[in-house]
C-alpha atoms as a PDB file:
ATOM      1  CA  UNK A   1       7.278   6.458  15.160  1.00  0.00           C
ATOM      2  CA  UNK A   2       9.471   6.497  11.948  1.00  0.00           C
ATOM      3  CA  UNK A   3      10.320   2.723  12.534  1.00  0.00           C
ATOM      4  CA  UNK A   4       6.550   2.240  13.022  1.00  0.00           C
ATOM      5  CA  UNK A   5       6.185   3.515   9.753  1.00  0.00           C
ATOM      6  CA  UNK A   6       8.876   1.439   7.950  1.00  0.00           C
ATOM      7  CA  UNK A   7       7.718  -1.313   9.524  1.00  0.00           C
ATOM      8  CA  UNK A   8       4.266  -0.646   8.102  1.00  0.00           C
ATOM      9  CA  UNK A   9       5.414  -0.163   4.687  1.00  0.00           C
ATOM     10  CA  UNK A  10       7.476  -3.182   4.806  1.00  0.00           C
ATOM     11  CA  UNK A  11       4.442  -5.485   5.343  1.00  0.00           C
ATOM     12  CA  UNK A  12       2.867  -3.633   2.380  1.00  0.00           C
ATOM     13  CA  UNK A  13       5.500  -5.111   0.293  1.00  0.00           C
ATOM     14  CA  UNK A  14       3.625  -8.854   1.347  1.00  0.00           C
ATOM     15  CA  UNK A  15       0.817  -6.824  -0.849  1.00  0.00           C
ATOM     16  CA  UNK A  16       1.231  -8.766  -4.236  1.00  0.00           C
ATOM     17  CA  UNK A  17      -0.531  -7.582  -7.612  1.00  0.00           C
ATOM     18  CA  UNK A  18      -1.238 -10.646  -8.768  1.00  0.00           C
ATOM     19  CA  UNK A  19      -1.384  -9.070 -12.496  1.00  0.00           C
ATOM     20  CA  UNK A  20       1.876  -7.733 -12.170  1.00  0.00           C
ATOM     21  CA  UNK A  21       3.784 -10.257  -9.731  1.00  0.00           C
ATOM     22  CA  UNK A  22       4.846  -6.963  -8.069  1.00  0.00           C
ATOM     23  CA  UNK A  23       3.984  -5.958  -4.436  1.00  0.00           C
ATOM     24  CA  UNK A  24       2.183  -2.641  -4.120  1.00  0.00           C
ATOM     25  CA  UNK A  25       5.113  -0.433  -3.008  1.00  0.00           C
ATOM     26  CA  UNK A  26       7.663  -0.982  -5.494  1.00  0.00           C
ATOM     27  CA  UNK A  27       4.711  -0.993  -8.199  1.00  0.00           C
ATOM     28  CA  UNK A  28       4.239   2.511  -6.916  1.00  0.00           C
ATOM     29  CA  UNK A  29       1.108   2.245  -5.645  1.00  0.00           C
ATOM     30  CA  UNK A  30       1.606   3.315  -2.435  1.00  0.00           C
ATOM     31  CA  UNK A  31       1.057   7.080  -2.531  1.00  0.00           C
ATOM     32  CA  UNK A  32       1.801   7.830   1.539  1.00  0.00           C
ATOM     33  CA  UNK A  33       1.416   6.083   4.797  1.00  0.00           C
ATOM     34  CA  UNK A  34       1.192   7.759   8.560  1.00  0.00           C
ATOM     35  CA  UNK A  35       0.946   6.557  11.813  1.00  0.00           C
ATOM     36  CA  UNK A  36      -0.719   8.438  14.923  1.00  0.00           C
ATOM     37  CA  UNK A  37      -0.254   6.026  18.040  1.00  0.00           C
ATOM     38  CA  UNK A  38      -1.099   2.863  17.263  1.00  0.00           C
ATOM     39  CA  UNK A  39      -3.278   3.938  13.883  1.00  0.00           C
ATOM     40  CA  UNK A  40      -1.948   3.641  10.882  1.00  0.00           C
ATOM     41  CA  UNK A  41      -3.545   5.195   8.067  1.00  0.00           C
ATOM     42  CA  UNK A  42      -2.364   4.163   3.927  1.00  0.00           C
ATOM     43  CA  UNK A  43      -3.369   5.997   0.739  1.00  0.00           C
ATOM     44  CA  UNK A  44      -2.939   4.342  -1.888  1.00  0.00           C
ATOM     45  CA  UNK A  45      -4.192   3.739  -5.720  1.00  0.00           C
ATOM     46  CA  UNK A  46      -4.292   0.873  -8.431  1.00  0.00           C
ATOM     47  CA  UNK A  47      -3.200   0.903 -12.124  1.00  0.00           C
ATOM     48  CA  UNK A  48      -6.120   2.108 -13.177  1.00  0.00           C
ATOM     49  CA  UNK A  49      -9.514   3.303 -11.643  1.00  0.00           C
ATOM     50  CA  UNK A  50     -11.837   0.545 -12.508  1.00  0.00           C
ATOM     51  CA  UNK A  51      -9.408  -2.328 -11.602  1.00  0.00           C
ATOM     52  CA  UNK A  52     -11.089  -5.439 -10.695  1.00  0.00           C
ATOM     53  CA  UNK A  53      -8.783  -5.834  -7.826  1.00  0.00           C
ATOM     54  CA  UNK A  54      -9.151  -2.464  -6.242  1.00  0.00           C
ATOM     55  CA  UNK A  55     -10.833  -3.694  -2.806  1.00  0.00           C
ATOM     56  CA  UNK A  56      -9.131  -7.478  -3.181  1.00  0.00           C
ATOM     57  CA  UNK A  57      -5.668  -5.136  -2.886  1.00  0.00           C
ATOM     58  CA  UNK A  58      -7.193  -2.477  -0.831  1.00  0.00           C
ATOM     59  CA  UNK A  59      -7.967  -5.223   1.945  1.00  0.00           C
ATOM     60  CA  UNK A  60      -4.516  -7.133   1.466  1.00  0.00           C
ATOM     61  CA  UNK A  61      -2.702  -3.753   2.521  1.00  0.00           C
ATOM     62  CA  UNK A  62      -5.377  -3.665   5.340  1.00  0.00           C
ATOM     63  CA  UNK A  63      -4.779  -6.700   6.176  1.00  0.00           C
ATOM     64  CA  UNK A  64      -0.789  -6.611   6.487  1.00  0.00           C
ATOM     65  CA  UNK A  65      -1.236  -3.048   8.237  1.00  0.00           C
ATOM     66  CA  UNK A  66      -2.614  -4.906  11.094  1.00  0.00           C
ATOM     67  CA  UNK A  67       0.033  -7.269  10.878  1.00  0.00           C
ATOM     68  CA  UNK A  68       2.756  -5.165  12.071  1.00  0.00           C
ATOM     69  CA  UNK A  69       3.370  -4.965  15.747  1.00  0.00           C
ATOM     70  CA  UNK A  70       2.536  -1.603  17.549  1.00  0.00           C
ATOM     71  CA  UNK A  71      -0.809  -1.409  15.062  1.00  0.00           C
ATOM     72  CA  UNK A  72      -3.854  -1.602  16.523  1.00  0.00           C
ATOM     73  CA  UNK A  73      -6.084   0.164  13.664  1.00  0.00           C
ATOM     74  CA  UNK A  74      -5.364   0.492   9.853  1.00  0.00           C
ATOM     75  CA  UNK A  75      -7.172   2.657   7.385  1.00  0.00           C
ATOM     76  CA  UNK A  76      -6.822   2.262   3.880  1.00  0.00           C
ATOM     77  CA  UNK A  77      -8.258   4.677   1.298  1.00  0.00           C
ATOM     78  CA  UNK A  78      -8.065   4.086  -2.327  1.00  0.00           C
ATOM     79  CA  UNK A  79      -7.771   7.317  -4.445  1.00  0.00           C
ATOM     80  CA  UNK A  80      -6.700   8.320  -8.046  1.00  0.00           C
ATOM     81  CA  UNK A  81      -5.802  11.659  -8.026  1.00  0.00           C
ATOM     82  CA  UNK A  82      -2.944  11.539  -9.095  1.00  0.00           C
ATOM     83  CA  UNK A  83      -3.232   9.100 -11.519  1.00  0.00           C
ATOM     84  CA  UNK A  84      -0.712   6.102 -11.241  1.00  0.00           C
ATOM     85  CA  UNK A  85       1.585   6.040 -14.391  1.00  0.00           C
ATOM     86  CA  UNK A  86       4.656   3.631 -14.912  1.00  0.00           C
ATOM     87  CA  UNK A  87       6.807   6.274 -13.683  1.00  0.00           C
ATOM     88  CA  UNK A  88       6.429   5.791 -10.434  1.00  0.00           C
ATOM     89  CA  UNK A  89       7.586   1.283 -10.657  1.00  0.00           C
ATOM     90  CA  UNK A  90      10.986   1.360  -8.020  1.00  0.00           C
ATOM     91  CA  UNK A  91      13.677   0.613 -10.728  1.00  0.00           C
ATOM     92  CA  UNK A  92      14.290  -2.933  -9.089  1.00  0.00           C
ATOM     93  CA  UNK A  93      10.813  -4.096 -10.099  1.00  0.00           C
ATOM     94  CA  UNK A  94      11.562  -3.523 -13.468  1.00  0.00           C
END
């Protein structure tokens, strides 16, 4: 299951902000990911709450989810709580 789940959150790197030129997970976006079986569920957020882009990148990280081999359903939920602050960029993005 654990390589499941790196798998997934590989792809999710694929998941480009194009505002940023980042992908999603070293932008810190990505707040958890599980998988259950074959279903992988994602939380994640954007940079703020009414980005334009929420659904564009909420779909892209749906999208690669189902990618991955082994996944046979994705959920993605966007939330804000917390709130995404620059803190949480992977130091290599930077």
């Amino acid at each position: 299951m654990a390589d499941l789940q790196q798998a997934v959150t590989a792809a999710l790197r694929q998941v480009v902000d194009p505002e940023t030129g980042c992908d999603v997970v070293s932008m810190g976006l990505i707040y958890g990911v599980t998988v259950q079986g074959s279903h992988a569920s994602v939380t994640m957020t954007t940079t703020t709450r009414g980005c334009p882009l929420s659904e564009m990148l909420r779909q892209g990280a749906e999208a690669a989810v189902l990618g991955v081999a082994g996944v046979t359903q994705a959920s993605v939920a966007l939330t804000w709580d917390p709130l995404w602050t620059p803190d949480r960029i992977e130091e290599r993005a930077l």
